[in-house]
N, C-alpha and C. Protein backbone atom coordinates (compact mmCIF):
# COMPACT_ATOMS: atom_id res chain seq x y z
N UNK A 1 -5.47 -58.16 79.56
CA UNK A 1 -5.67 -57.74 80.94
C UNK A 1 -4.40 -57.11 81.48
N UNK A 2 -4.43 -55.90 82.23
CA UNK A 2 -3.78 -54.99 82.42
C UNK A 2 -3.48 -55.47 84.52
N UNK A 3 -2.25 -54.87 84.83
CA UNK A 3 -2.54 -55.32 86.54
C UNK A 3 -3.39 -54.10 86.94
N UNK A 4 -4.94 -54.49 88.05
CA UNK A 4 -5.33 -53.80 88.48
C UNK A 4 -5.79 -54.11 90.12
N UNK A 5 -5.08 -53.19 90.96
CA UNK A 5 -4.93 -53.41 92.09
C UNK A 5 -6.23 -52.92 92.76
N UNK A 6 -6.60 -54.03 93.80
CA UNK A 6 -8.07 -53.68 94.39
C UNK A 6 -8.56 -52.49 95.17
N UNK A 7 -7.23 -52.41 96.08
CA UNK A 7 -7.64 -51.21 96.98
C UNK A 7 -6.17 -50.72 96.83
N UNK A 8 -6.44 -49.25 96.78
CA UNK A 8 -4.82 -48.13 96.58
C UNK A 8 -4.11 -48.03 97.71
N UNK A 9 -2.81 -48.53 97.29
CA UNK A 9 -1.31 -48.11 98.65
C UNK A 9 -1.15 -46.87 98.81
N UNK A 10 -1.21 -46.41 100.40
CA UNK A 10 -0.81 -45.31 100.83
C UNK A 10 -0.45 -45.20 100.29
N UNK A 11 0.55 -43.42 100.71
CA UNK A 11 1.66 -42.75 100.27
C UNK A 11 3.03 -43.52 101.63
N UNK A 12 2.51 -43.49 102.57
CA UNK A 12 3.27 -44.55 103.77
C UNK A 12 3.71 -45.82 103.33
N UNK A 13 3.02 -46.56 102.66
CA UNK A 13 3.02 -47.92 102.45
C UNK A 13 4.12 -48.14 101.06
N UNK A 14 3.93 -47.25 100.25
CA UNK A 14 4.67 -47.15 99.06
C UNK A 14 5.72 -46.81 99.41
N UNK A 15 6.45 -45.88 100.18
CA UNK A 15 7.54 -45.56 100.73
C UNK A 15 8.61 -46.66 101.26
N UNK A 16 7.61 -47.35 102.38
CA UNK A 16 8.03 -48.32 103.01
C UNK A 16 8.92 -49.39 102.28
N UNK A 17 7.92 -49.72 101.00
CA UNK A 17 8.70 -50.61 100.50
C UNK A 17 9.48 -50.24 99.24
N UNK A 18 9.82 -48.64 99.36
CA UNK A 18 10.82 -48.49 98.34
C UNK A 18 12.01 -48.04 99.15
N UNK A 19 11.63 -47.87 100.75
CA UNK A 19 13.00 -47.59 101.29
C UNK A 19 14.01 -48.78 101.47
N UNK A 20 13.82 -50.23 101.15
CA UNK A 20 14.83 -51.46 100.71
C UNK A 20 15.52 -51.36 100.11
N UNK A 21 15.41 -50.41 98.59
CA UNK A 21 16.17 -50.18 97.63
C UNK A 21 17.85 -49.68 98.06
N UNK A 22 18.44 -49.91 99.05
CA UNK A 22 19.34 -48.94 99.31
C UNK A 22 20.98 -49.74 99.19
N UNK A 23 22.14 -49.53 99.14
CA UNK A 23 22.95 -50.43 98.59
C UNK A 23 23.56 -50.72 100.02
N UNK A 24 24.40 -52.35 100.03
CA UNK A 24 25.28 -52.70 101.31
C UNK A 24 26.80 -52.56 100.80
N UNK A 25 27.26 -51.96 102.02
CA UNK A 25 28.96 -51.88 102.02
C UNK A 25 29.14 -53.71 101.64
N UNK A 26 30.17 -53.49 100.31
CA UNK A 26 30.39 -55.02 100.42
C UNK A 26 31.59 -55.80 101.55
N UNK A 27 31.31 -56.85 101.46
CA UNK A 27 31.68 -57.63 102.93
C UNK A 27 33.62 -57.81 102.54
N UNK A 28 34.47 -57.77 103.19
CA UNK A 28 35.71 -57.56 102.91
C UNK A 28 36.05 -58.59 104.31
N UNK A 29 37.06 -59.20 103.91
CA UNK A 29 37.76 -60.35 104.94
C UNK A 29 39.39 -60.22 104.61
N UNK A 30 40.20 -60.66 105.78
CA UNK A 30 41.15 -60.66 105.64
C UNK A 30 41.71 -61.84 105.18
N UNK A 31 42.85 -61.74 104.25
CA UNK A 31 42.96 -63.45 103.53
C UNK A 31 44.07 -63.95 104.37
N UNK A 32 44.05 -65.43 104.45
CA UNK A 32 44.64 -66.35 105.49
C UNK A 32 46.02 -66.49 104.58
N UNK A 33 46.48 -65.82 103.99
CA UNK A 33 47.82 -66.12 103.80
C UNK A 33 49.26 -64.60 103.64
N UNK A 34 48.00 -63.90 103.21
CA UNK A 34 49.13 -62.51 103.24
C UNK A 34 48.65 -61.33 104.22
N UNK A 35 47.08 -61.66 104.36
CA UNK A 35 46.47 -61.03 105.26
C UNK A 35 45.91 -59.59 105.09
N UNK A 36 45.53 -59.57 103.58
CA UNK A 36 44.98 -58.56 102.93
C UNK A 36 43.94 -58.67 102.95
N UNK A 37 42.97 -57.36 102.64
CA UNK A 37 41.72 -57.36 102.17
C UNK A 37 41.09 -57.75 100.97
N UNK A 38 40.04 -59.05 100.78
CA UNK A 38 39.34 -59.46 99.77
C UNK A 38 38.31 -59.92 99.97
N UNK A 39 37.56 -59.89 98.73
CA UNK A 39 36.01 -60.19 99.00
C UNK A 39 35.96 -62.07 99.27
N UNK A 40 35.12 -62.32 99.91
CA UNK A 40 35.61 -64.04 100.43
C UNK A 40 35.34 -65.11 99.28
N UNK A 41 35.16 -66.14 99.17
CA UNK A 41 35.05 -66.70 98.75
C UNK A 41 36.10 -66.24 96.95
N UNK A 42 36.62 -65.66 96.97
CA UNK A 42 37.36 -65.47 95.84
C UNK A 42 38.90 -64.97 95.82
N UNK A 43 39.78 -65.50 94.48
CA UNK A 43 41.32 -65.52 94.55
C UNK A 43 41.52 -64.30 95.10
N UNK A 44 42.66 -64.03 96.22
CA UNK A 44 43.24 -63.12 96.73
C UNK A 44 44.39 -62.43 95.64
N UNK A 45 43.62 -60.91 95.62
CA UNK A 45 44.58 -60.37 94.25
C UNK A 45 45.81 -59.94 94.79
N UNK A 46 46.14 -59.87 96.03
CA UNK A 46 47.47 -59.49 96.52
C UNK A 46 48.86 -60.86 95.98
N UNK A 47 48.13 -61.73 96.62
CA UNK A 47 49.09 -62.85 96.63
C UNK A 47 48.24 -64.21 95.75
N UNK A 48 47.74 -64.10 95.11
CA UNK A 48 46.63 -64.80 94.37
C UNK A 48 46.62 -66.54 95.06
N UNK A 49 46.14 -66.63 95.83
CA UNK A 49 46.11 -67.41 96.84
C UNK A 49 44.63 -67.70 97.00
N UNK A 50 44.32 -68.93 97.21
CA UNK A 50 42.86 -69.13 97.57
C UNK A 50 42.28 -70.61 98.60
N UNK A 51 42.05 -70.47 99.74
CA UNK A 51 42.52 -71.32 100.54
C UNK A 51 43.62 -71.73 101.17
N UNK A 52 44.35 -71.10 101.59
CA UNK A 52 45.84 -71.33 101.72
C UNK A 52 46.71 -71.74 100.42
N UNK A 53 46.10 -71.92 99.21
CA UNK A 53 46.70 -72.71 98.33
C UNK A 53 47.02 -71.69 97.24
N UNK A 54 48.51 -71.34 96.00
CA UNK A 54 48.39 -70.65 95.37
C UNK A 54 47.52 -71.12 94.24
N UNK A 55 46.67 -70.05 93.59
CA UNK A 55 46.20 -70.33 92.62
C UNK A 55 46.69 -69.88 91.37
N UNK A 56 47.28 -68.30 91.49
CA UNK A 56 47.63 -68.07 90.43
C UNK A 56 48.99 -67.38 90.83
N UNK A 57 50.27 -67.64 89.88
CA UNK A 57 51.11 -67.37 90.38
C UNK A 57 51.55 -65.55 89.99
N UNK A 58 51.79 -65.02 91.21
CA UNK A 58 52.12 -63.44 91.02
C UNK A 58 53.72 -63.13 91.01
N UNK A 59 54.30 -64.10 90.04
CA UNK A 59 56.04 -63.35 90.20
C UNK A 59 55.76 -62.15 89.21
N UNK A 60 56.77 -61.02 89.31
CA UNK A 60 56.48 -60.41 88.38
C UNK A 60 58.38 -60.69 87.67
């Protein structure tokens, strides 16, 4: 058995739900310790810092 749909979607209706497809600017926060831009919940690559706390150390 194959999918067979009872009654046919517009050309409106099909649209509708392919105009969702579309991408979001990702979300960028400033980090609480050097005050750079990073995505949240993850190590800050400036100062590798995560929670106020270092996580990974950046001497060079």
């Amino acid at each position: 058995m194959s999918i067979c749909p009872k009654n046919r979607s517009s050309k409106g209706r099909r649209d509708q739900r392919r105009a969702n497809w579309k991408m979001k600017a990702t979300t960028l926060v400033k980090c609480s310790k050097c005050g750079a831009l990073m995505v949240p919940h993850r190590v800050c690559k400036a100062c590798g810092s995560y929670n106020k706390r270092e996580i990974i150390s950046t001497e060079n």
